[in-house]
Protein backbone atom coordinates (compact mmCIF):
# COMPACT_ATOMS: atom_id res chain seq x y z
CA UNK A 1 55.60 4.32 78.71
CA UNK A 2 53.75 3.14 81.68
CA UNK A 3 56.84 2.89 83.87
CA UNK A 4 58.12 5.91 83.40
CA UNK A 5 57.67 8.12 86.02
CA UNK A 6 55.47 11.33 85.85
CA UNK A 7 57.79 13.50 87.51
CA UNK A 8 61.56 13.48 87.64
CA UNK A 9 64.02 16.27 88.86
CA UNK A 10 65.44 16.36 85.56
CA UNK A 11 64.52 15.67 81.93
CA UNK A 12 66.64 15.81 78.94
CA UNK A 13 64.72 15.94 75.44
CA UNK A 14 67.62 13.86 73.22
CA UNK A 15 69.26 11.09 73.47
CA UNK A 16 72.47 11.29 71.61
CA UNK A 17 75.94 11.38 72.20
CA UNK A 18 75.81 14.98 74.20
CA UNK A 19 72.33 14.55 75.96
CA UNK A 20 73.18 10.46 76.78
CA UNK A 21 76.54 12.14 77.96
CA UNK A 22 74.56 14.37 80.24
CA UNK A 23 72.26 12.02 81.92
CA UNK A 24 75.58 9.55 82.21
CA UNK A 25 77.82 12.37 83.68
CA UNK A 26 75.07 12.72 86.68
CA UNK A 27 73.87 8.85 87.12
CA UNK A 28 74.18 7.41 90.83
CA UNK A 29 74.17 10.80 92.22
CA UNK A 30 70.36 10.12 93.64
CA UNK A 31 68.47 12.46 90.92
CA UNK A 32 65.83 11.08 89.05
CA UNK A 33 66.81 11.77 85.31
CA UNK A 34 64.09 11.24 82.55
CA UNK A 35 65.91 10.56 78.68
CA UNK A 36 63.33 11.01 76.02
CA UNK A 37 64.83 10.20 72.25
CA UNK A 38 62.97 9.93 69.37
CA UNK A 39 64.61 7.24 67.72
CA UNK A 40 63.79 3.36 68.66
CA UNK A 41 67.58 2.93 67.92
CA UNK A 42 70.32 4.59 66.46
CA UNK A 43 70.25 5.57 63.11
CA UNK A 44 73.27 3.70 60.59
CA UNK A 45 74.69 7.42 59.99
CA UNK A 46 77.50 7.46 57.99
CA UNK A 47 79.35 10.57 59.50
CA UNK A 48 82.60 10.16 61.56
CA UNK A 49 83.53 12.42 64.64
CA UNK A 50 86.74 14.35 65.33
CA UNK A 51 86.72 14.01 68.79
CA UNK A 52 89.53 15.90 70.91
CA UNK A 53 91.40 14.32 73.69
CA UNK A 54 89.78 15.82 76.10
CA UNK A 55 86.12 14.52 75.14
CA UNK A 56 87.70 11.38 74.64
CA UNK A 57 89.22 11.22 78.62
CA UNK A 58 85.06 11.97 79.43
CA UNK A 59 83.80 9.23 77.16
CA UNK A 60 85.99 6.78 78.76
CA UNK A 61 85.29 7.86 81.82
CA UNK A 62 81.83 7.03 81.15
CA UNK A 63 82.16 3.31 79.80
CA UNK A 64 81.30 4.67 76.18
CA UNK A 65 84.12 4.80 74.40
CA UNK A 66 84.23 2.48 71.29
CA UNK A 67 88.49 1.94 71.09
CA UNK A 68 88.36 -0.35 67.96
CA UNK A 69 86.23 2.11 66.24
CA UNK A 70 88.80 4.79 67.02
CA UNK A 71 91.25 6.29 64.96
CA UNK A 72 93.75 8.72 66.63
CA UNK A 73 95.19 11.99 65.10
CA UNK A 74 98.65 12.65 65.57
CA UNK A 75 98.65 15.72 63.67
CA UNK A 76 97.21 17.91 61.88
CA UNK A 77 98.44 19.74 58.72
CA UNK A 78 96.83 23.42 57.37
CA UNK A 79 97.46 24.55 53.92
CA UNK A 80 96.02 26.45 51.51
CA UNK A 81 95.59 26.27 47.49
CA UNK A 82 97.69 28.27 45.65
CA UNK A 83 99.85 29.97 48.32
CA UNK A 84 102.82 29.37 50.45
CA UNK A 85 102.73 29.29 54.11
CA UNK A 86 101.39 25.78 55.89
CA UNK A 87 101.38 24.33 60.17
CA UNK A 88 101.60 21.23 61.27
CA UNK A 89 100.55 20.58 64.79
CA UNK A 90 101.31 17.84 66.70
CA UNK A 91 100.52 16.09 69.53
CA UNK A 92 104.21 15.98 70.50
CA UNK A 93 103.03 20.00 71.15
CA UNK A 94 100.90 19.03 74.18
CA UNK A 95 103.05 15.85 75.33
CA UNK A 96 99.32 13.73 74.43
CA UNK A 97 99.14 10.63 73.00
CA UNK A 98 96.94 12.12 70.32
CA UNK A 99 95.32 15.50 69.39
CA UNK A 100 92.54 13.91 68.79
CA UNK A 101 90.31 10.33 67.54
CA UNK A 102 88.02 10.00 64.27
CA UNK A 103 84.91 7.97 65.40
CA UNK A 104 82.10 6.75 63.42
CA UNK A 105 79.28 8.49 64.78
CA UNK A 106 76.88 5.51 64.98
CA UNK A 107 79.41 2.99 67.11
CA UNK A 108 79.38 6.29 69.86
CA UNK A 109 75.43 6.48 69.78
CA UNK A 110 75.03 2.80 69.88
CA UNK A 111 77.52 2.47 73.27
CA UNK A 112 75.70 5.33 74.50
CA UNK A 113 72.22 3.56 73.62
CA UNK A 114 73.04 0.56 75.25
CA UNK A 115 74.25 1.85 78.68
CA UNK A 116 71.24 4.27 78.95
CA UNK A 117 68.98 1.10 78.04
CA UNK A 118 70.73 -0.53 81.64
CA UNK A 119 68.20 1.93 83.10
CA UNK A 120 70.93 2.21 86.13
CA UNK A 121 71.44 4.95 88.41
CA UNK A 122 68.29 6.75 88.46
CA UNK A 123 68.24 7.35 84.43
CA UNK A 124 64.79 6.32 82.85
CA UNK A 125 65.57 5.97 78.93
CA UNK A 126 62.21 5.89 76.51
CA UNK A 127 62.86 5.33 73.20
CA UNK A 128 60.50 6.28 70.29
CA UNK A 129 59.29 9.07 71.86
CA UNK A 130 58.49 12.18 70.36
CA UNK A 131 58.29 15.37 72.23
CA UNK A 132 55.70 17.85 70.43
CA UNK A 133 55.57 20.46 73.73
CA UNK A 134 57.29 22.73 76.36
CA UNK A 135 56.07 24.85 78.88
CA UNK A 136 58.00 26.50 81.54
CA UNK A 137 56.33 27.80 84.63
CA UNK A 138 57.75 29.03 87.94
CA UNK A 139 58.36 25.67 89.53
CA UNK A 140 58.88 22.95 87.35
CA UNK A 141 58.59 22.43 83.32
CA UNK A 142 55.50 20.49 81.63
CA UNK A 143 57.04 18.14 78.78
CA UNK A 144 54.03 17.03 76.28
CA UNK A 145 55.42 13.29 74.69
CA UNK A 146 54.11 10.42 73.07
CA UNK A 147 54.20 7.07 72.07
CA UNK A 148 52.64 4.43 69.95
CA UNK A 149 50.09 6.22 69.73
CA UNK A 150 49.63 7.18 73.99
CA UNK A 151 50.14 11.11 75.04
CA UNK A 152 51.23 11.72 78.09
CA UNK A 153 52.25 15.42 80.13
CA UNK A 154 55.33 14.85 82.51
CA UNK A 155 56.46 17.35 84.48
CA UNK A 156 60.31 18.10 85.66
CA UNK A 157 62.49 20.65 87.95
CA UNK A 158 64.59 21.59 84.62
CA UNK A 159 64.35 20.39 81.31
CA UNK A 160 67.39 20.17 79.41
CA UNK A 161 67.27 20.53 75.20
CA UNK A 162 70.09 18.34 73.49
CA UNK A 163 68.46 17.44 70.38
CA UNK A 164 68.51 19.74 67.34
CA UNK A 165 66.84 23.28 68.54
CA UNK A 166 63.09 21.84 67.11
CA UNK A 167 62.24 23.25 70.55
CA UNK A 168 63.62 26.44 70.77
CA UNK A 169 60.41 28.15 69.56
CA UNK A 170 58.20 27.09 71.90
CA UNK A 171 60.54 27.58 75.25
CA UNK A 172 61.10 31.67 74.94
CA UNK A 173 64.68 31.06 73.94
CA UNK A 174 65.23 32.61 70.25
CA UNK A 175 67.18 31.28 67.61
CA UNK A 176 69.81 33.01 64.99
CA UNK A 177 70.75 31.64 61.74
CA UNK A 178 73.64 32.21 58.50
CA UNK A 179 72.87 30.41 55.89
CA UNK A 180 76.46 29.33 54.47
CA UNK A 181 75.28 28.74 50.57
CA UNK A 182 77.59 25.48 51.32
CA UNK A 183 76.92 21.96 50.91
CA UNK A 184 79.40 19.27 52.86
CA UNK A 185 79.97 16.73 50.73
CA UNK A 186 81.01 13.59 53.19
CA UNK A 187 82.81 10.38 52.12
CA UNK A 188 85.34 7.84 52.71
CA UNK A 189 88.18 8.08 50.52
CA UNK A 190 91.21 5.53 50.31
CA UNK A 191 95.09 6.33 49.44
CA UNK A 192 98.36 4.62 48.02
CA UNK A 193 99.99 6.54 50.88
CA UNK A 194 99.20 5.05 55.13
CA UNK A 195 97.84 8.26 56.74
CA UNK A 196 100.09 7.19 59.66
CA UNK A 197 97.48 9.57 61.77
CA UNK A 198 98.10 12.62 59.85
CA UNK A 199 95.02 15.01 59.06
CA UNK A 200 94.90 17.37 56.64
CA UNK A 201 92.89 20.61 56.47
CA UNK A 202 93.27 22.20 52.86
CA UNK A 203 91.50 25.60 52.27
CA UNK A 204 90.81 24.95 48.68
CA UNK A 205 90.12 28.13 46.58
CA UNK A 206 86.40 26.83 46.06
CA UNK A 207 85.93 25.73 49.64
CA UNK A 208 87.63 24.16 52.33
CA UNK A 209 88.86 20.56 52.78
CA UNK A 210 89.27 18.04 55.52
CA UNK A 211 90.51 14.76 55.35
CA UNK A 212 90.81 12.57 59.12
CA UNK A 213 92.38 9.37 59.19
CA UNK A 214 90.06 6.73 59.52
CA UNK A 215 91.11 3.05 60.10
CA UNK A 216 93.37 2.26 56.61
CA UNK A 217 91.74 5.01 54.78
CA UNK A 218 90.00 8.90 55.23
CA UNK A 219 86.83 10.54 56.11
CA UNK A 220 86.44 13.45 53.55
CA UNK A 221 84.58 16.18 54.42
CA UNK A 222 84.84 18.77 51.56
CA UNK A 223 82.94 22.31 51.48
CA UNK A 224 81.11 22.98 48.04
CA UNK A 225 78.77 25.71 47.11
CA UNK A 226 75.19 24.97 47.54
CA UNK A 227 75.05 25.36 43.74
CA UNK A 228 78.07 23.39 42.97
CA UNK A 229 79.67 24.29 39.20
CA UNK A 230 81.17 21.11 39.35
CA UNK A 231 78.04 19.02 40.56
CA UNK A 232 80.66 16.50 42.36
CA UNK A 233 77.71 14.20 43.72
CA UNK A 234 76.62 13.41 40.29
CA UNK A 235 80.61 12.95 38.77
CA UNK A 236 81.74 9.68 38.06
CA UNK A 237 84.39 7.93 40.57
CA UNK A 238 87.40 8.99 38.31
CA UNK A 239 86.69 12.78 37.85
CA UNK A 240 85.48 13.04 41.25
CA UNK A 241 89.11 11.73 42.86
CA UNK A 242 91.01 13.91 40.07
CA UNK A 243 88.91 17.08 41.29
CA UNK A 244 89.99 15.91 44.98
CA UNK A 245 93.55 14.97 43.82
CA UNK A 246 93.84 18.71 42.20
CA UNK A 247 93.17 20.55 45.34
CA UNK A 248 94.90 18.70 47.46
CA UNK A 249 97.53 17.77 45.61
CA UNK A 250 100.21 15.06 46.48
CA UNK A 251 100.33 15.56 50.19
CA UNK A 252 97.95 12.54 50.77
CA UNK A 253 99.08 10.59 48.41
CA UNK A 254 97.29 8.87 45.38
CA UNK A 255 93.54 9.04 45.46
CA UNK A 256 92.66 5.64 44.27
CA UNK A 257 88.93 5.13 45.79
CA UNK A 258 86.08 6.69 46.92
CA UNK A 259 82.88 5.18 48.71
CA UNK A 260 79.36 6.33 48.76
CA UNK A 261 78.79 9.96 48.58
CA UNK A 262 76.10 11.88 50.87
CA UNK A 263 75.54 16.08 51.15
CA UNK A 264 73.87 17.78 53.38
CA UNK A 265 73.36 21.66 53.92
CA UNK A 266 75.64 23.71 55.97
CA UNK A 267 74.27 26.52 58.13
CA UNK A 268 75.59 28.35 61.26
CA UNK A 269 72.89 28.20 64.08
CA UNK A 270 72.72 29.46 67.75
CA UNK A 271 70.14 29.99 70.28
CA UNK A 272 70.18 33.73 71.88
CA UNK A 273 70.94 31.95 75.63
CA UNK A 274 71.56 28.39 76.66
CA UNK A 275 69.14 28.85 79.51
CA UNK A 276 65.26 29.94 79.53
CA UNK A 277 62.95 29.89 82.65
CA UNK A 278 63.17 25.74 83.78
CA UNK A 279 64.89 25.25 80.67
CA UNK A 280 68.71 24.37 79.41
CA UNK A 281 70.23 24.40 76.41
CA UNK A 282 73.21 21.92 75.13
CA UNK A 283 74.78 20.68 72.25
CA UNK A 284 73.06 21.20 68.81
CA UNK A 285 70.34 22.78 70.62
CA UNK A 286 72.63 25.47 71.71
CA UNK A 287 74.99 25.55 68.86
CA UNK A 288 75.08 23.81 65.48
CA UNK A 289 78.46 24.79 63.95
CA UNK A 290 80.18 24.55 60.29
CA UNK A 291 82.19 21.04 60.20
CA UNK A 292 85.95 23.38 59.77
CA UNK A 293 88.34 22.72 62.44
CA UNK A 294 86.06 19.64 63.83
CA UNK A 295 85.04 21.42 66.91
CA UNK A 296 80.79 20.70 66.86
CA UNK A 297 80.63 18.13 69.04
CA UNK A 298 83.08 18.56 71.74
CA UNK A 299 81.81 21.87 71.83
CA UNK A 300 78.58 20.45 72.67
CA UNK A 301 79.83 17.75 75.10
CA UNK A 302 81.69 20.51 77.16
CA UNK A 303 78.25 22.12 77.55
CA UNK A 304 77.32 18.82 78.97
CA UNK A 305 79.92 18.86 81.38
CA UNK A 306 79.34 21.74 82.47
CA UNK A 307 76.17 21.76 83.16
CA UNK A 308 76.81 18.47 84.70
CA UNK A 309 78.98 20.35 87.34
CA UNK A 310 76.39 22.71 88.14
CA UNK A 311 73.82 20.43 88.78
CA UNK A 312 76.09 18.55 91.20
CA UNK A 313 76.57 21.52 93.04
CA UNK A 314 73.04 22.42 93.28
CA UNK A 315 70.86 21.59 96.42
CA UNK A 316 67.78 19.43 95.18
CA UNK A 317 64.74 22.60 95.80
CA UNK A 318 67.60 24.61 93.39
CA UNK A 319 67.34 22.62 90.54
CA UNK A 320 66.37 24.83 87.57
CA UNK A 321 65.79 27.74 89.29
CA UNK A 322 67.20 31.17 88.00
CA UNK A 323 70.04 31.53 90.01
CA UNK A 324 71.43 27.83 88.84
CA UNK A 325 71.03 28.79 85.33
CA UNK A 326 72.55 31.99 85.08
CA UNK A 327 75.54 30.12 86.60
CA UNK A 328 75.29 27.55 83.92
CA UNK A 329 74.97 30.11 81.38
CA UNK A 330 77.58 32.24 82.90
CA UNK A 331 79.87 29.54 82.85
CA UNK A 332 79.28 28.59 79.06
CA UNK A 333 79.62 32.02 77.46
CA UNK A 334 83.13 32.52 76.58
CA UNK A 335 83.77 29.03 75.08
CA UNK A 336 80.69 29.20 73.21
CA UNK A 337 81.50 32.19 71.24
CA UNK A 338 84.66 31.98 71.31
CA UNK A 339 84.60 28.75 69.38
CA UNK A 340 80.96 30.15 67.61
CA UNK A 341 83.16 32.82 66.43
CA UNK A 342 86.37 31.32 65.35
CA UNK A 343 84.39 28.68 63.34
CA UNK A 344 82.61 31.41 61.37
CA UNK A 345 85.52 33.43 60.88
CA UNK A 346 87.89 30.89 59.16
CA UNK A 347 84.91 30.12 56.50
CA UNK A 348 84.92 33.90 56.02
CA UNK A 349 88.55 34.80 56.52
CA UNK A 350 89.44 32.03 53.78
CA UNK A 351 86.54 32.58 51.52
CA UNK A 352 88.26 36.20 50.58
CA UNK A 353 91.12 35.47 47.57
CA UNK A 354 92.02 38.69 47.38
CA UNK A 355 96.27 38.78 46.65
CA UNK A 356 96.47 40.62 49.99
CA UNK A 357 94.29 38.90 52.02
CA UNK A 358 96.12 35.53 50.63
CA UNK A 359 99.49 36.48 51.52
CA UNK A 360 98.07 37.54 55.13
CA UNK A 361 96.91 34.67 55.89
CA UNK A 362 100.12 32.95 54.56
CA UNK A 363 102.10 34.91 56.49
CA UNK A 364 99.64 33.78 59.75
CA UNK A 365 100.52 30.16 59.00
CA UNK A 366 104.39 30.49 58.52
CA UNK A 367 104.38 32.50 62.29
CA UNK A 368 101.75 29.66 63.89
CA UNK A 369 104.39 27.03 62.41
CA UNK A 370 107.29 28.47 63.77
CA UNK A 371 106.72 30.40 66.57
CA UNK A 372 106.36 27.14 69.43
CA UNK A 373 104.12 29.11 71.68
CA UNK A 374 101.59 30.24 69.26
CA UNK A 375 101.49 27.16 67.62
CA UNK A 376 101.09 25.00 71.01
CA UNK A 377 98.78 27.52 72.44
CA UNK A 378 96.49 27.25 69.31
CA UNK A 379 96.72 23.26 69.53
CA UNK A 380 95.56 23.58 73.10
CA UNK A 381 92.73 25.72 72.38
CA UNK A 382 91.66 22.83 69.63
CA UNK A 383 91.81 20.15 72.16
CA UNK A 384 90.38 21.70 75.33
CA UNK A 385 88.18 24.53 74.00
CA UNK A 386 88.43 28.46 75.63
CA UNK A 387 88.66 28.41 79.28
């Protein structure tokens, strides 16, 4: 920790795929950028991505996007249990060469890793370091991190949050929180039937279901209560494809394996602003979204890019002051709860089975399927978020 400097113009607390992004998107442009992440290396996480196009044309762009890893999406297909009406959008909609790419989370924080480790363009990367204060004050930010063992204070123009929101408390920025009584249940799950890039997104009447092509097989991602009545973690191999196979039934084919099985909590979380005094907020610091309709992390990467932008623009004695912020934040409103809010209201629009409600939102899904405008206009939004 020695070489690290003690003051940078900019230091971003998390170094995954949104705050590496950051500190990428404004390398060589003669800041000095400070990346503290906790981890000595990326962690083996099993989760996969559904990365839009867009995010993917800034990951190239960047030298960090893992193409064997990827598998694109050609389209998408919406139905629900139990009820007529289904869409299928396509990339065809957009004239793109795919909607979107599954991605293994840990092959996009491992490229990320390694080109932040290159130490190039004015980006310091420290590993294993945990960050245990903020303070803001009128002309810089005090950042309190160690590391085996050695504390040191660095100070910065603007610090940037892109970890998880651990932070929040202590920079004057609050924090919401909706506790979804979900659990996502997350596996890969293999088929008689070649995916051919076709996703599906199946609102089962217990909770909804995704399915994203990934390499010969799928990434499952399927909602369950947090008290599940059908326990699916602990069911054996069999009864837990036949539970799949009944909700979804033969549009994927034959269920014929599963893999390992992992759950983890779902819960809808948002800071109050994604700006405090010296401080900015991206990513799963900002927002931390249910996994429907895939749109978490490109949500989060756009607020890198953003911000990005805005820091370019900035004259040096700007950085982090209010003005610059209230741009940034200015800029990030709409998409944020616009997507924020269409997130949360499919889990609660298709958690209601009353008849009505049902044939509503069939009725919604036969007009988005055959009415071209709607339907591309919707696929756009997917892909490139809310202007």
């Amino acid at each position: 920790m020695r070489d690290f400097p003690d003051h940078l113009d900019l230091i971003i607390v998390g170094g995954g795929p949104v705050g590496g992004a950051l500190a990428l998107l404004l390398a060589h442009r003669g800041w000095q950028i400070g990346v503290l992440e906790a981890r000595q290396q990326p962690a083996q996480d099993s989760r996969a991505l559904a990365v839009a196009h867009a995010s993917r044309q800034t990951l190239a762009g960047l030298g960090v996007w893992p193409q064997a890893a990827a598998t694109p999406i050609h389209t998408v297909h919406v139905s629900q249990q139990q009820a007529f009406g289904r869409v299928k959008l396509s990339d065809a909609d957009l004239g793109l060469p795919a909607l979107g790419y599954v991605l293994p989370y840990a092959d996009l924080a491992m490229a990320i890793h390694v080109r932040l480790a290159e130490q190039a363009g004015g980006v310091h990367y420290l590993t294993g370091a945990q960050v245990s204060g903020l303070k803001s004050l009128d002309g810089y930010a005090v950042v309190t991190v160690s590391q085996g063992g050695q504390e040191r204070l660095l100070t910065t123009r603007l610090a940037v949050l892109a970890e998880g929101g651990k932070l929040l408390a202590g920079s004057g920025i609050g924090q919401s929180e909706h506790d979804y009584q979900q659990q996502a249940v997350v596996a890969d799950v293999w088929s008689d039937t070649p995916h051919r890039g076709q996703a599906f997104e199946r609102f089962a009447l217990d909770g909804p279901i995704a399915m994203l092509p990934k390499q010969d097989h799928y990434a499952l991602v399927w909602t369950r209560p947090a008290h599940d009545p059908l326990a699916v973690l602990g069911l054996p191999d069999a009864a837990f494809l036949a539970a799949l196979q009944d909700r979804m039934g033969d549009r994927a084919g034959l269920l014929t394996r599963v893999g390992t099985r992992a759950a983890f909590p779902l819960r809808l979380k948002w800071a109050d602003a994604h700006h405090g005094r010296r401080i900015a907020v991206v990513g799963n610091a900002a927002q931390t979204l249910h996994p429907v309709a895939g749109q978490g992390f490109n949500l989060g990467l756009r607020d890198a890019i953003t911000l990005a932008r805005v820091i370019a623009a900035t004259p040096q004695p700007a950085l982090g002051d209010a003005d610059m912020l209230a741009r940034f934040a200015a800029l990030r409103q709409r998409d944020s709860l616009a997507t924020v809010g269409f997130t949360d209201g499919l889990i609660r629009l298709f958690g209601l089975e009353s008849l009505p409600v049902r044939h509503l939102r069939a009725a919604g899904l036969l007009a988005l399927d055959n009415l071209q405008p709607l339907r591309r206009g919707f696929a756009q939004r997917m892909v490139f978020g809310t202007a």
